[in-house]
Protein backbone atom coordinates (compact mmCIF):
# COMPACT_ATOMS: atom_id res chain seq x y z
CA UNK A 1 165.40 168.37 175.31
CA UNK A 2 167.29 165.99 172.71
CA UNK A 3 164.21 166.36 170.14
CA UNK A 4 164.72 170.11 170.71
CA UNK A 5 168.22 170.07 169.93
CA UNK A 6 167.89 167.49 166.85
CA UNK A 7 164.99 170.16 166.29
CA UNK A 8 167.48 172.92 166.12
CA UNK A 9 170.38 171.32 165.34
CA UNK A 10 170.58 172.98 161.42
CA UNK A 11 170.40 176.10 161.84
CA UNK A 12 173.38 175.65 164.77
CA UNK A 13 174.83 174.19 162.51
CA UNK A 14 174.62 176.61 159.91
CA UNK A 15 175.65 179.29 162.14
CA UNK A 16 178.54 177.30 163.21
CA UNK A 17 179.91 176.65 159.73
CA UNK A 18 179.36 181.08 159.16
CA UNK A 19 181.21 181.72 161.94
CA UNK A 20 184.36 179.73 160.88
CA UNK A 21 183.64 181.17 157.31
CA UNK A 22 183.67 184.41 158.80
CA UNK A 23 186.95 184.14 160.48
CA UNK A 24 188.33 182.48 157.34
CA UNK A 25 186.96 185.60 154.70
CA UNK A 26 187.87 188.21 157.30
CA UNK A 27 191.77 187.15 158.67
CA UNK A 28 194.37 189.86 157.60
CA UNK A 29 191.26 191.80 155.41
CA UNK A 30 193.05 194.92 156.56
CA UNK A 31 196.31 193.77 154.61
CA UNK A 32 195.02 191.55 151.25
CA UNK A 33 194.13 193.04 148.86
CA UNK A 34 197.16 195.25 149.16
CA UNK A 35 195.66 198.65 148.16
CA UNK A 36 192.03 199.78 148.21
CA UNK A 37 190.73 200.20 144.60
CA UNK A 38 189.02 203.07 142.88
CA UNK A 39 185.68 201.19 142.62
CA UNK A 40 186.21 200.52 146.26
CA UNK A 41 186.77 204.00 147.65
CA UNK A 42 183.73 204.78 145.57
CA UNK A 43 181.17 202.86 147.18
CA UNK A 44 182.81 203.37 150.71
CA UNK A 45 182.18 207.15 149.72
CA UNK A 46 178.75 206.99 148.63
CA UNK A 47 177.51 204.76 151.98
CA UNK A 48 178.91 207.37 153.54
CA UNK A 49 177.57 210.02 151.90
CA UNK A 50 174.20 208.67 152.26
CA UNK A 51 174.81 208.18 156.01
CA UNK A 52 175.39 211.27 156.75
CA UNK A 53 173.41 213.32 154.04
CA UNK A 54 170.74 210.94 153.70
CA UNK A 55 171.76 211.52 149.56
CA UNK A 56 174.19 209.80 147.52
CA UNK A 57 177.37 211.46 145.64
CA UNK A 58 175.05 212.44 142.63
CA UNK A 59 172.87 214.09 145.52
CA UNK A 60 169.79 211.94 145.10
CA UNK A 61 168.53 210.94 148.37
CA UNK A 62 168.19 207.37 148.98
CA UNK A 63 168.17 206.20 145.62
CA UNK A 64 167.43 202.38 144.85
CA UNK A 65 170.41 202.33 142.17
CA UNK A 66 173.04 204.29 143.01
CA UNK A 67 175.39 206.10 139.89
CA UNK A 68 179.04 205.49 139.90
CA UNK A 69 180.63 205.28 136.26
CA UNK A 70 177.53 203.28 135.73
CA UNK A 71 174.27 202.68 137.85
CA UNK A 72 174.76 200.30 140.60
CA UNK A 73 172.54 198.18 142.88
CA UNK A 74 171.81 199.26 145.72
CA UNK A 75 173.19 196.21 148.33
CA UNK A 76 176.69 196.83 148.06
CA UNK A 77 176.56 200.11 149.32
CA UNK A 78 173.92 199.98 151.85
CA UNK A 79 175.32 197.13 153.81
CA UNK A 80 178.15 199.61 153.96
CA UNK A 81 176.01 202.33 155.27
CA UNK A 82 174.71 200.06 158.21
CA UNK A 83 178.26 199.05 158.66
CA UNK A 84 179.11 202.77 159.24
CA UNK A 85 176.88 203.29 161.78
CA UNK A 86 178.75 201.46 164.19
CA UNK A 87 182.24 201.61 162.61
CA UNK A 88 184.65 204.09 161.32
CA UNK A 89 185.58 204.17 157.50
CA UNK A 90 188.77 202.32 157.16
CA UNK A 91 189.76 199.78 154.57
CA UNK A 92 188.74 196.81 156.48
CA UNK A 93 185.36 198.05 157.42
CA UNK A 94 184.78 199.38 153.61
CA UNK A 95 185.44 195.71 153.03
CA UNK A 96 183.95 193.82 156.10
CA UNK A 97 180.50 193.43 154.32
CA UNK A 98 181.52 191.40 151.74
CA UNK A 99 182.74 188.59 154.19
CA UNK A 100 179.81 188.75 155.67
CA UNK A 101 178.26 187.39 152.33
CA UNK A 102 180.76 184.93 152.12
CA UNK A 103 179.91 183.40 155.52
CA UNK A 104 176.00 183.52 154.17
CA UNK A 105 176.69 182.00 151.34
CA UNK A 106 178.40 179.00 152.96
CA UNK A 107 175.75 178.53 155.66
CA UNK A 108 173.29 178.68 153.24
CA UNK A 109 175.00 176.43 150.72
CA UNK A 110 175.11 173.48 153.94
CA UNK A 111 171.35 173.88 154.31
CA UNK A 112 171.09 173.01 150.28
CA UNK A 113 173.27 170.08 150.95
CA UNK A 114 171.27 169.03 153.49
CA UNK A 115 168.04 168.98 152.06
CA UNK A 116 169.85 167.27 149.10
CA UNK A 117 172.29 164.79 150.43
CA UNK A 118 170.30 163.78 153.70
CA UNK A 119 173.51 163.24 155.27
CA UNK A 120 174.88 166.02 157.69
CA UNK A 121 177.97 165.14 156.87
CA UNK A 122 177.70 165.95 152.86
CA UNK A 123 176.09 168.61 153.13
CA UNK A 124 178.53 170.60 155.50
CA UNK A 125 181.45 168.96 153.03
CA UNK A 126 179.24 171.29 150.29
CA UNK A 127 179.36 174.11 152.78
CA UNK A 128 183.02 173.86 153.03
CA UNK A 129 183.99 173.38 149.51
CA UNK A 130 182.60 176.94 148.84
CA UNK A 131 184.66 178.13 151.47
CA UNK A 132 187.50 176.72 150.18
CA UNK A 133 186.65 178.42 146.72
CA UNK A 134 189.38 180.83 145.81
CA UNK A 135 187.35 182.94 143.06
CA UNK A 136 184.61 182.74 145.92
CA UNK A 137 186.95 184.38 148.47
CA UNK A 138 188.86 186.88 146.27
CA UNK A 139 185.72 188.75 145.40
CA UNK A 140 183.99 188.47 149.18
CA UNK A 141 186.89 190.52 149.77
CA UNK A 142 186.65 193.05 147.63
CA UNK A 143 184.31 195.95 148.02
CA UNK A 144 182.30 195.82 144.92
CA UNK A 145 178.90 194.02 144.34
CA UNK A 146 180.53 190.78 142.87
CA UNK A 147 178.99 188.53 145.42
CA UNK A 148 176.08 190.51 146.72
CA UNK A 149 173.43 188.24 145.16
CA UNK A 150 174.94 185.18 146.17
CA UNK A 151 172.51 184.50 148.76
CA UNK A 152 169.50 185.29 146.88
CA UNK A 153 170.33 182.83 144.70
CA UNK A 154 171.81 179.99 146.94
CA UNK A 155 168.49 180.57 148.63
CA UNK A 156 166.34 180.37 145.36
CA UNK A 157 168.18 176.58 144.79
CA UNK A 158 167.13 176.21 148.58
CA UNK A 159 163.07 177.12 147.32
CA UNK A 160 163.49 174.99 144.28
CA UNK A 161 164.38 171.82 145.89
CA UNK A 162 161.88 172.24 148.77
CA UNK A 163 159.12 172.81 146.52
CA UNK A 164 160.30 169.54 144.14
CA UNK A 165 160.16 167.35 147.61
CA UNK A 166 156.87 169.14 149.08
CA UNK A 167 155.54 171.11 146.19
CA UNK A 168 154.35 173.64 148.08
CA UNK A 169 153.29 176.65 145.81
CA UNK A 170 154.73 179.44 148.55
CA UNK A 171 158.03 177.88 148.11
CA UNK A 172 158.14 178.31 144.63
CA UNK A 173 156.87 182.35 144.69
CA UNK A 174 159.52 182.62 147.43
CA UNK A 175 162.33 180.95 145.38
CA UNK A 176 161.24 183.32 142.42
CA UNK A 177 161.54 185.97 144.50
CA UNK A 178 164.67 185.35 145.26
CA UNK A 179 166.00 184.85 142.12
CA UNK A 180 164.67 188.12 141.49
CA UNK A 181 166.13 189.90 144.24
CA UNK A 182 169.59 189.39 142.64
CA UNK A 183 169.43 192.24 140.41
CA UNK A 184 169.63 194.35 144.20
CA UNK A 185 172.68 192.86 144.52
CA UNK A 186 174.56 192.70 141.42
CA UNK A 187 174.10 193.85 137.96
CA UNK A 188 175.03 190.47 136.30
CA UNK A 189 172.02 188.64 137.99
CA UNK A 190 169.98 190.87 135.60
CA UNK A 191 171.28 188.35 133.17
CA UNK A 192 171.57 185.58 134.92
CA UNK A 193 167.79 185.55 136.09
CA UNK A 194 166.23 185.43 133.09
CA UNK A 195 167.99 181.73 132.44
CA UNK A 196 167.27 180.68 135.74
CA UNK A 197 163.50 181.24 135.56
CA UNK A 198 163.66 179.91 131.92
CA UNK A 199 165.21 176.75 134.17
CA UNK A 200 162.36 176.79 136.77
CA UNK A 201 159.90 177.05 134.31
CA UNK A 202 161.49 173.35 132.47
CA UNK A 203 161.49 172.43 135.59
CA UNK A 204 158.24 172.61 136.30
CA UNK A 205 156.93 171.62 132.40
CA UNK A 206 159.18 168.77 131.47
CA UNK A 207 160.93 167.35 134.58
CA UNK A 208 157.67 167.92 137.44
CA UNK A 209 155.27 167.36 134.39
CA UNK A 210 152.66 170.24 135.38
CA UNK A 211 149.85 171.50 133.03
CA UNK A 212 147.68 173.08 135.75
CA UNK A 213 148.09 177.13 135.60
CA UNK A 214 148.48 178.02 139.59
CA UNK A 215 152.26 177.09 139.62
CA UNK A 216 153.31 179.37 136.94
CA UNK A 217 151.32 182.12 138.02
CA UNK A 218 153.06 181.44 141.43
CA UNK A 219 156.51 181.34 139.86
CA UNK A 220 155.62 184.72 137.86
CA UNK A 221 153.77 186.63 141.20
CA UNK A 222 157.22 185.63 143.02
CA UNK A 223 159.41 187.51 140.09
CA UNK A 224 157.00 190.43 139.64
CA UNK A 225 157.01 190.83 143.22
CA UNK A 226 160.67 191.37 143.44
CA UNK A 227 161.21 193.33 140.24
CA UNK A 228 158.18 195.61 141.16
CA UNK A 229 160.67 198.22 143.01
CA UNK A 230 162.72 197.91 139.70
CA UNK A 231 160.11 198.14 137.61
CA UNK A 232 159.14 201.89 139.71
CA UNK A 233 162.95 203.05 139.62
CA UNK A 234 162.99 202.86 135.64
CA UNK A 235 159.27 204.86 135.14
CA UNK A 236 161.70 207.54 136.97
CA UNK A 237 165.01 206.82 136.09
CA UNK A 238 164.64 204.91 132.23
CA UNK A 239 168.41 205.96 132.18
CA UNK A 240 169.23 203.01 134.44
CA UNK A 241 168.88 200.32 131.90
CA UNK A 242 170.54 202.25 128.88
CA UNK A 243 173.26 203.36 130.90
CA UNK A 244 173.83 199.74 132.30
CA UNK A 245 173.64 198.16 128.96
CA UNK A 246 176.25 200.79 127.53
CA UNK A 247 178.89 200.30 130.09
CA UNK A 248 178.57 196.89 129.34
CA UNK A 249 179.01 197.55 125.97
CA UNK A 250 176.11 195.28 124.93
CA UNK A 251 175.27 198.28 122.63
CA UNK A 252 178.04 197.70 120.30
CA UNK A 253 178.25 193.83 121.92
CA UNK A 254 181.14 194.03 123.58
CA UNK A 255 183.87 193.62 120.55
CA UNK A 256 181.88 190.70 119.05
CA UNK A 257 177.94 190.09 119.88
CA UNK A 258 175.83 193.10 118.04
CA UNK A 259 178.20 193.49 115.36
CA UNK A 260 178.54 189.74 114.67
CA UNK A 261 174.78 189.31 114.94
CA UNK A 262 174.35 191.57 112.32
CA UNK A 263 176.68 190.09 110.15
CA UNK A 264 175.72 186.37 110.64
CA UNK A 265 174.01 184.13 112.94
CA UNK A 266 176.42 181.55 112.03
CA UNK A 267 179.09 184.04 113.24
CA UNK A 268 176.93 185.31 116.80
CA UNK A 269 176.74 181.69 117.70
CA UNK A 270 180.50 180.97 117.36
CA UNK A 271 181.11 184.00 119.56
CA UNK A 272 178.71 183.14 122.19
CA UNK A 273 179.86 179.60 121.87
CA UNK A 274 183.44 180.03 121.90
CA UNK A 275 182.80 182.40 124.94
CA UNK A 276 180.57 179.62 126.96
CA UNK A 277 183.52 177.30 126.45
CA UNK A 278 185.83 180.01 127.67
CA UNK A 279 183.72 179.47 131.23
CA UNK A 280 184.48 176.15 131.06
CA UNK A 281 188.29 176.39 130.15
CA UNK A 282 190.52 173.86 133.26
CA UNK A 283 192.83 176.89 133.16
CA UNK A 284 190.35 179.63 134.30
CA UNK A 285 188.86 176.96 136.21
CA UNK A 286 192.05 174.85 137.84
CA UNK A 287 195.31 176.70 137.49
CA UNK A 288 195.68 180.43 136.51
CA UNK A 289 191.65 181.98 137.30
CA UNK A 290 191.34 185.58 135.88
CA UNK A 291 193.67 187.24 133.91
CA UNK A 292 193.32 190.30 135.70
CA UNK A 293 195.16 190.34 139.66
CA UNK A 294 192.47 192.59 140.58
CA UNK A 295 190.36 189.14 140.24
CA UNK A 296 192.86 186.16 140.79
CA UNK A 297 196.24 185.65 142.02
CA UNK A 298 196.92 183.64 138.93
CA UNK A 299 198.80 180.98 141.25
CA UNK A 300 195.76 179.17 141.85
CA UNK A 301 191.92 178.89 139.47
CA UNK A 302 188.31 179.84 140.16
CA UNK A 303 188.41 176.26 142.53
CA UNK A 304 191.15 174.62 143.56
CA UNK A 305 192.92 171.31 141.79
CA UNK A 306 190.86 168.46 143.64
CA UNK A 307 187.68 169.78 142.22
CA UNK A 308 188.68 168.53 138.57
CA UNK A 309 188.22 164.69 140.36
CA UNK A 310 185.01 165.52 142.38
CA UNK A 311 183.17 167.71 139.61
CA UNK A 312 183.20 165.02 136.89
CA UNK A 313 182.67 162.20 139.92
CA UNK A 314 179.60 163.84 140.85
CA UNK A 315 178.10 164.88 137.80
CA UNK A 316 178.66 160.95 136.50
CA UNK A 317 177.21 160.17 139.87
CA UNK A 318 174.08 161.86 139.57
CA UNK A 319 173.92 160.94 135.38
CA UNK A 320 173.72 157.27 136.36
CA UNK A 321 173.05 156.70 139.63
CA UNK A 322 171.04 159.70 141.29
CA UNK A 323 169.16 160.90 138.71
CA UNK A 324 166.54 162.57 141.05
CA UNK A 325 164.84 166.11 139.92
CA UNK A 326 166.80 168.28 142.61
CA UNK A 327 170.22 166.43 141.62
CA UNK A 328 169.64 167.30 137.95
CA UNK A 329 168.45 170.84 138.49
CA UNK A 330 171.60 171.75 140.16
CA UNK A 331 173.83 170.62 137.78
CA UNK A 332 171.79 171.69 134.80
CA UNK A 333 172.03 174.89 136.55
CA UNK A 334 176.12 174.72 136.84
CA UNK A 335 176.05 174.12 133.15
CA UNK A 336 173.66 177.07 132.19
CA UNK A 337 175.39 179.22 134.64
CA UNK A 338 177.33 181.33 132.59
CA UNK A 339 174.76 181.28 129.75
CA UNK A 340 173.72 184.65 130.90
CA UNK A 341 177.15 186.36 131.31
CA UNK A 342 177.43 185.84 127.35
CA UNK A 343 175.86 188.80 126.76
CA UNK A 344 179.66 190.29 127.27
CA UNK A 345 182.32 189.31 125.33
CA UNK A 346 184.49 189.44 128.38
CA UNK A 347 184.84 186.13 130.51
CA UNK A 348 185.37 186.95 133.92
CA UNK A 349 184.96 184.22 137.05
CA UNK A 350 182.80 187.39 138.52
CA UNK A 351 180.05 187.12 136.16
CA UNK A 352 179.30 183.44 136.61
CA UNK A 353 180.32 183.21 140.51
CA UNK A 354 177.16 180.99 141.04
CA UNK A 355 178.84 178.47 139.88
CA UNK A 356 180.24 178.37 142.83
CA UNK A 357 177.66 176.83 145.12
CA UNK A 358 176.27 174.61 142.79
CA UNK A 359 179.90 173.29 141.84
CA UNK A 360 180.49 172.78 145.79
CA UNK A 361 177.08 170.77 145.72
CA UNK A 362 177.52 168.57 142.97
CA UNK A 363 181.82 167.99 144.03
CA UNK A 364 180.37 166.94 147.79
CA UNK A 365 178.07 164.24 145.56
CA UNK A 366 181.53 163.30 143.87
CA UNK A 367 182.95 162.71 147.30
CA UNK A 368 180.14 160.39 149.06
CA UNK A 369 180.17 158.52 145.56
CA UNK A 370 183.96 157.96 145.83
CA UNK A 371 183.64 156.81 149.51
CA UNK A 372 180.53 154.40 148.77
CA UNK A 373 182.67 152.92 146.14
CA UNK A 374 183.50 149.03 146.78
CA UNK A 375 187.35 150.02 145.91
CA UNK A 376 189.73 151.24 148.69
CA UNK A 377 191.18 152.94 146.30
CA UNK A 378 188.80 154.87 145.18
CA UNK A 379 187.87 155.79 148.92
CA UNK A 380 191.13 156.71 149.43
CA UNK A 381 191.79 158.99 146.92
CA UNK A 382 188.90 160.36 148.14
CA UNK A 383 190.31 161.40 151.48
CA UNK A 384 193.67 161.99 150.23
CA UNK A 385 192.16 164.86 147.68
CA UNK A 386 189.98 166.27 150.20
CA UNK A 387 192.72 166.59 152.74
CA UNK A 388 195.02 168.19 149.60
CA UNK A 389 192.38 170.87 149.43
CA UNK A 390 192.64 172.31 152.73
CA UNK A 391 196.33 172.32 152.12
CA UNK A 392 196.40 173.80 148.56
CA UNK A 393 194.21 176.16 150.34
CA UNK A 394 196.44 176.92 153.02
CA UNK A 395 199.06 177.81 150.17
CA UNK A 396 197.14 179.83 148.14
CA UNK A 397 196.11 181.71 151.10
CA UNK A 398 199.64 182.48 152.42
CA UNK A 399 200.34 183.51 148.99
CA UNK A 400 197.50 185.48 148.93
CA UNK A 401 198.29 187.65 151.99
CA UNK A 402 201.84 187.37 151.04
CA UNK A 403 203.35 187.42 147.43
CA UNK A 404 200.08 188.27 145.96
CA UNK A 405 200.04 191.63 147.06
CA UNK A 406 203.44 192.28 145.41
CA UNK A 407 202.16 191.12 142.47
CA UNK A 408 198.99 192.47 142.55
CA UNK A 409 200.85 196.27 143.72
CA UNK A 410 200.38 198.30 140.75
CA UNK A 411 197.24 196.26 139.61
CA UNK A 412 195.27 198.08 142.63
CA UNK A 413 196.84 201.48 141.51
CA UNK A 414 199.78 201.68 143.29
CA UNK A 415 200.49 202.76 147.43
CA UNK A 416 197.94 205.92 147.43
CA UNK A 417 197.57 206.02 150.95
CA UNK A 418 200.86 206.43 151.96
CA UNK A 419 201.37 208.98 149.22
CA UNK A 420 198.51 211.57 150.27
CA UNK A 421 199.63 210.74 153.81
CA UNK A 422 203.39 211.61 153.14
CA UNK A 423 201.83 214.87 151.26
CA UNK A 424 199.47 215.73 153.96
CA UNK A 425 201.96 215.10 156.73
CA UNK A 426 204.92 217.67 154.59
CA UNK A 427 201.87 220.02 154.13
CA UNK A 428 201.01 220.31 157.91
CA UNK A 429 204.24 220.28 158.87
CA UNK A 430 205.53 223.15 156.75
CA UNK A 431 202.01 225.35 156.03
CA UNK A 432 202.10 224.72 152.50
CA UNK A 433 199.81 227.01 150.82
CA UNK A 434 198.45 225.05 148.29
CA UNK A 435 198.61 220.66 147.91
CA UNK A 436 198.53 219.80 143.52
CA UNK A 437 197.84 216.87 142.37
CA UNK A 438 198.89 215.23 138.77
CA UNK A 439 195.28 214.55 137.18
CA UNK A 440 196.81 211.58 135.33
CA UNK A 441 196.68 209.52 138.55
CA UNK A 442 193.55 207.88 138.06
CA UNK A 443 190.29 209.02 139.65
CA UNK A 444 192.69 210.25 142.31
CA UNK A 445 189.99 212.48 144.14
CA UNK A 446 187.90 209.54 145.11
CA UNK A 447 191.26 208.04 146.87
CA UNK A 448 191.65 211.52 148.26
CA UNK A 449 188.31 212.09 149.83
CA UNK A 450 188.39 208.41 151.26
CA UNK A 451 192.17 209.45 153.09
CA UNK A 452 190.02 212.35 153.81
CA UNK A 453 186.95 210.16 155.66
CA UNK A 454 189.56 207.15 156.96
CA UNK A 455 191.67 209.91 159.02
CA UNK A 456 188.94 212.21 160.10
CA UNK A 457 190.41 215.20 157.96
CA UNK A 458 187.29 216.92 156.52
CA UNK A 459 189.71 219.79 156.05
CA UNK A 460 191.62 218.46 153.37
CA UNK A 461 188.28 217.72 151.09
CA UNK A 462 188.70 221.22 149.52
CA UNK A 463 192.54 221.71 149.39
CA UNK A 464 193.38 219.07 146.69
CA UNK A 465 194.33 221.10 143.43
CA UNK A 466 194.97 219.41 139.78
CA UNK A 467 197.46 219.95 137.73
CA UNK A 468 198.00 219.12 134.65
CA UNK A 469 200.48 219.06 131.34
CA UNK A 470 200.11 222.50 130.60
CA UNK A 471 200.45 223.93 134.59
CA UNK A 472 202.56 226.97 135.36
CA UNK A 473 204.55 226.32 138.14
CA UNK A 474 205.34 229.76 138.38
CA UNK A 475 201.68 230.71 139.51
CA UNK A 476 202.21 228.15 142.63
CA UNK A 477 202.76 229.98 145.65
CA UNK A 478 206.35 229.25 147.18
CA UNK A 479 206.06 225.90 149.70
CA UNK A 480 203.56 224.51 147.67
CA UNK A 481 203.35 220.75 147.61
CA UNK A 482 202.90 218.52 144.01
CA UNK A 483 202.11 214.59 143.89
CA UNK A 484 203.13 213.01 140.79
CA UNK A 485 204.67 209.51 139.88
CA UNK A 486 208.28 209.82 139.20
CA UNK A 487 208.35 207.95 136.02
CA UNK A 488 205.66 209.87 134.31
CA UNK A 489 206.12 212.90 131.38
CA UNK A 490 205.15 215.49 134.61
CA UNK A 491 207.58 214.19 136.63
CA UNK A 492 209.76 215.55 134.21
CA UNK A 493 208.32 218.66 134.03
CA UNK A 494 208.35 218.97 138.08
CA UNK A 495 212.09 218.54 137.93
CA UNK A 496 212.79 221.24 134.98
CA UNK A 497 210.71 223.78 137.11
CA UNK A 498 213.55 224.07 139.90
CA UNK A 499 211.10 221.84 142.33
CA UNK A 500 212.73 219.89 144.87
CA UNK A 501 211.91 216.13 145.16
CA UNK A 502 211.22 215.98 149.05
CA UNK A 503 209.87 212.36 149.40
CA UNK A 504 209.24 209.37 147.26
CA UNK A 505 206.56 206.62 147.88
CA UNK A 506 207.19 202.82 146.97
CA UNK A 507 204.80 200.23 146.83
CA UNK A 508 205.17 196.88 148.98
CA UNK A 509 206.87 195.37 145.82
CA UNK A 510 209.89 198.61 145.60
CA UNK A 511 208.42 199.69 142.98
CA UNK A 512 208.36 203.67 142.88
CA UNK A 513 204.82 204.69 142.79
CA UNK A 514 204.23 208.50 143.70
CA UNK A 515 207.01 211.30 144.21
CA UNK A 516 206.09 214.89 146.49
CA UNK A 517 207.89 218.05 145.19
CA UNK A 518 208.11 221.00 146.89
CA UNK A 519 208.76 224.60 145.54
């Protein structure tokens, strides 16, 4: 019975650890972020159009990519399907999916640190740290695709090492697979694999020392295997890649790449170079995180403050002391992490969130090397930072369900909800004819049909009107209803047509977001 449970013990372990990461991603999901987003509504929109229809909103029936403004992967949106068969579309279930990553990618991220570390207690310290990640929890919480290839790729580090200890050539076709399996989960992995299996590939050539053929053709069946689906998708749909690539910008390199390449190499490299550093910069990384709220809370970095002790700790650690192949490989893989991303000129935490697990790897080395240390000091400031990261955490979370989503108000497009609901509510109550809607509120109808899905109102799908600059208020039918903001150039023109302001919508900061006139 004790042999079982020593036998077992892992993966209870594992579970364990996703269970409290689950709570932790999921607490108060239905209030932070503050707003659903555009982006958000979208993919709740197409699950559930595909649910329902069995096609997406471009009407092709279970596509592998999935068009938005741009193609999308497909995992995103289908773990919101299967979420949909059980639950009701709502804001927290849109989201729910992503948390569950999040709680993957930290029970995963413990069985790395086991295999590496030995030590059950290191390895679940790893398992926490990403936890603890703010970048890592921001965009589990978001409805998007940001961290939908996480586990593919914690699981192809997984492969990697068990094939370095046992060099077992299914583990390496599995951990290529993986790697490959990204793309299905977010578009930047289409980047970001190509590095990584130039990495396995050094890996096995330089570090491992192999000249026999069978592991890289094992390496390459694992790849092909997973980018076989892909590779059908494009003989139908070549549009994916070209579309992709241009809503990227990569055509025109983003501001800088194309158009500097062709100017100078000298020139390319400083771009790329200055943007690698950019990754790297202790105030994305430490303090401030994104510039955009949509992405940070700008109170807080991509990790929180301790890690700039345990990062450089650890990576000195396993420089000098534990230089073994699996140490190396994942911090040569932190350091090569964004390499891939640099194909935008944007730097954005979401493009190089791998980082992530491999960062919570090497800081949990940084710890046990603090604690072996002969120094009580050094073992104390070990404790002392750890325990300051559970409560820096606890502060950037209660700013984070708290005066984060003030801040982040008009950054996730402003209190739409409550303004089609106040519209809605006016229109049933009074029979209005016909509901307009300004068409310079942002991809409004996609906020619309979600109200539309979240209430159970399939009604109201087809009485949204636009209206624009040049309407005639005249031609509205007396009682209609009009949702505009107040401060924009058709508020103006609301007020000068003799409509009555009947109700005006703030967001949770005061801020006046929407205004409903009535004629």
């Amino acid at each position: 019975m004790i042999s079982a449970m020593g036998r077992y013990r892992p993966i209870l372990t594992a579970v364990l650890l996703g269970l409290v990461a689950l709570v932790v991603g999921g607490r108060d999901l239905d209030r932070a972020p503050v707003y659903l987003y555009h982006d958000e509504a979208i993919y709740a929109l197409n699950a559930h159009a595909i649910l329902t229809t069995g096609r997406d909103l471009m009407g092709l029936r279970l596509p592998l990519f999935l068009h938005t403004f741009a193609w999308v992967p497909p995992i995103a949106i289908y773990a919101r399907v299967l979420t949909f068969v059980f639950l009701p579309v709502t804001e927290f279930t849109t989201r729910f999916p992503g948390v569950v990553f999040f709680a993957v990618d930290v029970s995963l991220t413990y069985l790395v640190g086991r295999r590496l570390f030995k030590r059950e207690g290191w390895a679940i310290l790893a398992g926490v740290f990403l936890m603890l990640t703010p970048a890592h929890l921001i965009h589990a919480r978001l409805a998007t695709d940001h961290i939908c290839h996480m586990p593919f790729f914690i699981a192809f580090v997984w492969l990697i090492v068990d094939y370095i200890e046992r060099r077992r050539l299914l583990s390496l076709g599995a951990a290529t697979t993986c790697l490959g399996l990204g793309i299905y989960g977010y578009n930047g992995a289409m980047t970001q694999t190509p590095v990584f299996l130039a990495l396995t590939g050094a890996l096995l050539f330089f570090a491992l020392r192999i000249r026999t053929l069978r592991p890289y053709v094992a390496a390459g069946a694992g790849m092909a295997l997973a980018m076989l689906p892909f590779a059908l998708w494009l003989l139908v749909h070549p549009e994916t890649l070209t579309d992709q690539l241009r809503s990227y910008d990569v055509s025109s390199t983003g501001q800088a790449a194309a158009r500097s390449a062709a100017e100078s190499l000298y020139t390319a490299l400083t771009v790329r170079l200055d943007a690698y550093y950019n990754f790297f910069d202790p105030s994305l990384l430490f303090f401030n995180g994104d510039q955009s709220l949509l992405d940070s809370t700008r109170e807080v970095g991509v990790f929180l403050l301790p890690i700039v002790v345990f990062l450089p700790a650890g990576a000195y650690y396993i420089l000098t002391h534990r230089r073994t192949i699996p140490d190396l490989f994942v911090l040569i893989g932190f350091l090569v992490a964004p390499l891939g991303a640099l194909i935008v000129g944007e730097v954005k935490a979401s493009r190089a969130l791998v980082m992530a697990p491999l960062a919570a790897l090497v800081c949990a080395r940084g710890v046990a090397a603090l604690m072996s240390a002969r120094s009580l000091v050094w073992r104390g400031a070990a404790v002392v930072l750890v325990a300051a990261m559970g409560l820096q955490f606890q502060t950037f979370y209660a700013d984070y369900v708290g005066q984060y989503r003030e801040r982040s108000s008009q950054a996730f497009e402003d209190n739409r909800d409550a303004a089609i609901a106040s519209l809605v509510a006016r229109a049933d109550a009074t029979r209005a004819p016909a509901l307009y809607v300004s068409n310079d509120i942002l991809l409004v109808n996609y906020s619309w049909q979600f109200y539309a899905l979240k209430h159970r109102r399939p009604d109201l799908k087809t009485r949204m009107r636009y209206f624009d600059g040049q309407f005639d208020f005249g031609t509205a039918a007396a009682g209609s209803l009009f949702l505009s903001r107040p401060d924009s150039g058709r508020a103006g023109a609301l007020d000068a047509s003799g409509l009555t302001r009947v109700a005006t919508i703030d967001n949770i900061d005061g801020h006046p977001a929407f205004a409903v006139y009535e004629k």
